[in-house]
Protein backbone atom coordinates (compact mmCIF):
# COMPACT_ATOMS: atom_id res chain seq x y z
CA UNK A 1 -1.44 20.98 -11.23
CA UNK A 2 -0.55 22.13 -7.79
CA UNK A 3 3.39 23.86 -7.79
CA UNK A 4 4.01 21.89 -4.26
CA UNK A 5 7.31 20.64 -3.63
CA UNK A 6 6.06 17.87 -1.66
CA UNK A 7 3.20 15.60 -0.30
CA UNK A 8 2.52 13.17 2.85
CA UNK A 9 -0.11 10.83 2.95
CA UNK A 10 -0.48 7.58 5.14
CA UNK A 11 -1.86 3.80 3.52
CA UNK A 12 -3.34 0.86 6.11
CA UNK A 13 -3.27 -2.80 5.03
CA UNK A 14 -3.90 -5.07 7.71
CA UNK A 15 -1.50 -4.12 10.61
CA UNK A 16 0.76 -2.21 8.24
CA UNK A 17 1.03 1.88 7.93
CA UNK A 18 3.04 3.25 5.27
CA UNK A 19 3.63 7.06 5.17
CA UNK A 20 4.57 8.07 2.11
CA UNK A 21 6.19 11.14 0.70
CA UNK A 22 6.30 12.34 -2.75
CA UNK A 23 8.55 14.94 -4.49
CA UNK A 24 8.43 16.27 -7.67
CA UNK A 25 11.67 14.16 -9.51
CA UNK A 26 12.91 11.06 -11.75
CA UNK A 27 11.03 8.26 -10.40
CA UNK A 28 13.53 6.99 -7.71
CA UNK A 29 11.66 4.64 -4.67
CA UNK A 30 13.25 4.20 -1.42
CA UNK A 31 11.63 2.26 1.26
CA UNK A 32 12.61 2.30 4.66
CA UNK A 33 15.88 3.93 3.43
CA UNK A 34 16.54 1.08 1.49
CA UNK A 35 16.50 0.78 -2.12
CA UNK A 36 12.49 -0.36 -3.66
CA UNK A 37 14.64 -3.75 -5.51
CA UNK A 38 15.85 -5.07 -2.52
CA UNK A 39 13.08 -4.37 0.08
CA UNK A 40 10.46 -5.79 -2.34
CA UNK A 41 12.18 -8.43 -4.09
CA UNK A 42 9.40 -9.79 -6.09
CA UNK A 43 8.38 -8.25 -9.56
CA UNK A 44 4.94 -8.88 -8.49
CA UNK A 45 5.41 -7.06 -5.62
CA UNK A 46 6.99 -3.92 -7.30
CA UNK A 47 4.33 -3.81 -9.99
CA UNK A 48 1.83 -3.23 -7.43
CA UNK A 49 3.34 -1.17 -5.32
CA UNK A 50 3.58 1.35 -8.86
CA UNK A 51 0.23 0.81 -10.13
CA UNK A 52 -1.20 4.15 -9.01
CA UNK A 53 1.77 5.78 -11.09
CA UNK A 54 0.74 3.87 -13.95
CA UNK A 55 -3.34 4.14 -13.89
CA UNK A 56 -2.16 8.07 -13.62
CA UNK A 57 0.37 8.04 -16.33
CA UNK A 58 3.20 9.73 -14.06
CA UNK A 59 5.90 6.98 -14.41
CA UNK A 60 9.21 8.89 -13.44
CA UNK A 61 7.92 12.21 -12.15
CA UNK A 62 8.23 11.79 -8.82
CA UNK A 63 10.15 10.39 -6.21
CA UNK A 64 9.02 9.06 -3.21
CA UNK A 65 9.94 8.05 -0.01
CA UNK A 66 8.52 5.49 2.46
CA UNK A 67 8.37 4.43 6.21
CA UNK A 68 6.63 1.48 6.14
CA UNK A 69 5.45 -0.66 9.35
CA UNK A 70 4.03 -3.55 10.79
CA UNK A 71 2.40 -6.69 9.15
CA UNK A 72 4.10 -8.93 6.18
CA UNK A 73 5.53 -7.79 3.19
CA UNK A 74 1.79 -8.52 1.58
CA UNK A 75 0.01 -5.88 3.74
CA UNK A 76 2.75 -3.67 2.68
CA UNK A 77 2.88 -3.85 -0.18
CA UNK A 78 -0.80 -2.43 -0.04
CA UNK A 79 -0.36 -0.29 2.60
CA UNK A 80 2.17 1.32 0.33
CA UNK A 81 -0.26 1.39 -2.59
CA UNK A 82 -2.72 2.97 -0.56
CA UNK A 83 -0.63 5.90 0.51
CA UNK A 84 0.45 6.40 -3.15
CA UNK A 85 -2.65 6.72 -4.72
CA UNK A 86 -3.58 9.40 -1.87
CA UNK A 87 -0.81 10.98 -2.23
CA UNK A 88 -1.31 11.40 -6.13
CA UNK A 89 -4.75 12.73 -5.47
CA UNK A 90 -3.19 15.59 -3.00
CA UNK A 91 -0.95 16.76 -5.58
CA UNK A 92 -3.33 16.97 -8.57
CA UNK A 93 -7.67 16.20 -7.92
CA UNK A 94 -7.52 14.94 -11.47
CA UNK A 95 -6.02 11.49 -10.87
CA UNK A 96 -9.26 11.06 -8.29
CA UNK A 97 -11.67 9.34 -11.08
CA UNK A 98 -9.05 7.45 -12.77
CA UNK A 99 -7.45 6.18 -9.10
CA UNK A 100 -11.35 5.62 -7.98
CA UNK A 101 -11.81 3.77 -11.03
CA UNK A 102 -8.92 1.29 -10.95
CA UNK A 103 -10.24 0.69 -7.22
CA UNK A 104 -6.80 2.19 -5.88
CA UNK A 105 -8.20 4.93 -3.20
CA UNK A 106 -10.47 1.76 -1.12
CA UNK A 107 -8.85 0.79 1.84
CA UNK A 108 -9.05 -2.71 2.21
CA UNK A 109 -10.42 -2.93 5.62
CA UNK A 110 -10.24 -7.31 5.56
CA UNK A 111 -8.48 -7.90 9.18
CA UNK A 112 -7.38 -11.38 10.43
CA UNK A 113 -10.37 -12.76 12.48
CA UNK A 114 -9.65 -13.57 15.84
CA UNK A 115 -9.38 -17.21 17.43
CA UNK A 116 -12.21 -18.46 19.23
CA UNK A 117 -12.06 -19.94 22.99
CA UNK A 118 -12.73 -23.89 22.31
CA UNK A 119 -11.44 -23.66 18.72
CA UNK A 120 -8.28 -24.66 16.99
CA UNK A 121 -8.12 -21.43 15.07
CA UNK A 122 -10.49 -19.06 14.42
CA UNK A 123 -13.00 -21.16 12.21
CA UNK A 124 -10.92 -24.72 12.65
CA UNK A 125 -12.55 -27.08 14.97
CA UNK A 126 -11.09 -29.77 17.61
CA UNK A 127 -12.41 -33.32 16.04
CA UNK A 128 -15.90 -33.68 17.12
CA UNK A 129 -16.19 -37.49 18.65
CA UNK A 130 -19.96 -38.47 18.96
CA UNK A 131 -18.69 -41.85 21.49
């Protein structure tokens, strides 16, 4: 493992970009300079969001700090994710295969499709009237 005192990586979900930081320390999250509880309030949420620690095993080594962007709470929560799992790779090449494996390092490149001219939405339909 790499001695570096810190790491920067950037996660896409969406129309969210997270930037993440991570520093060797005891596990604290902050988001957006608030604390990980309260800006992701769900459990389901926060599980995600620390998957890549636990596919890797590194629980409580490091800290890490986030400035997160655009789109719902969803797309960052993935965005997020994303720039974990990179970041983890940057500090030590090992956690690649296991990260790869557990289908963290993929970015998720699903978009919203766009609404069509003549269309309710973007597959949705006015009600077609034959008379």
């Amino acid at each position: 493992m790499s001695t570096m005192r810190s790491i920067v990586n950037v996660g896409r979900r969406k129309t969210a970009i997270a930037r993440v930081k991570l520093i060797e320390g005891s596990g604290k999250v902050t988001i957006n300079n608030r604390e990980f509880e309260k800006y992701f309030p769900l459990e389901l949420q926060r599980a995600e969001v620390l998957k890549p620690f636990v596919v890797t095993s590194t629980q409580g080594r490091y800290d890490t700090f986030v400035r997160v962007e655009g789109g719902g709470l969803t797309g960052q929560v993935g965005a997020v994710k994303l720039g974990i799992a990179r970041s983890l790779v940057g500090i030590d090449g090992e956690y690649r295969t296991q990260l790869r494996g557990a289908g963290l390092l993929t970015r998720d490149s699903r978009m919203v499709e766009r609404k069509k001219y003549g269309q309710k939405k973007a597959r949705k339909r006015f009600q077609f009237s034959k008379r």
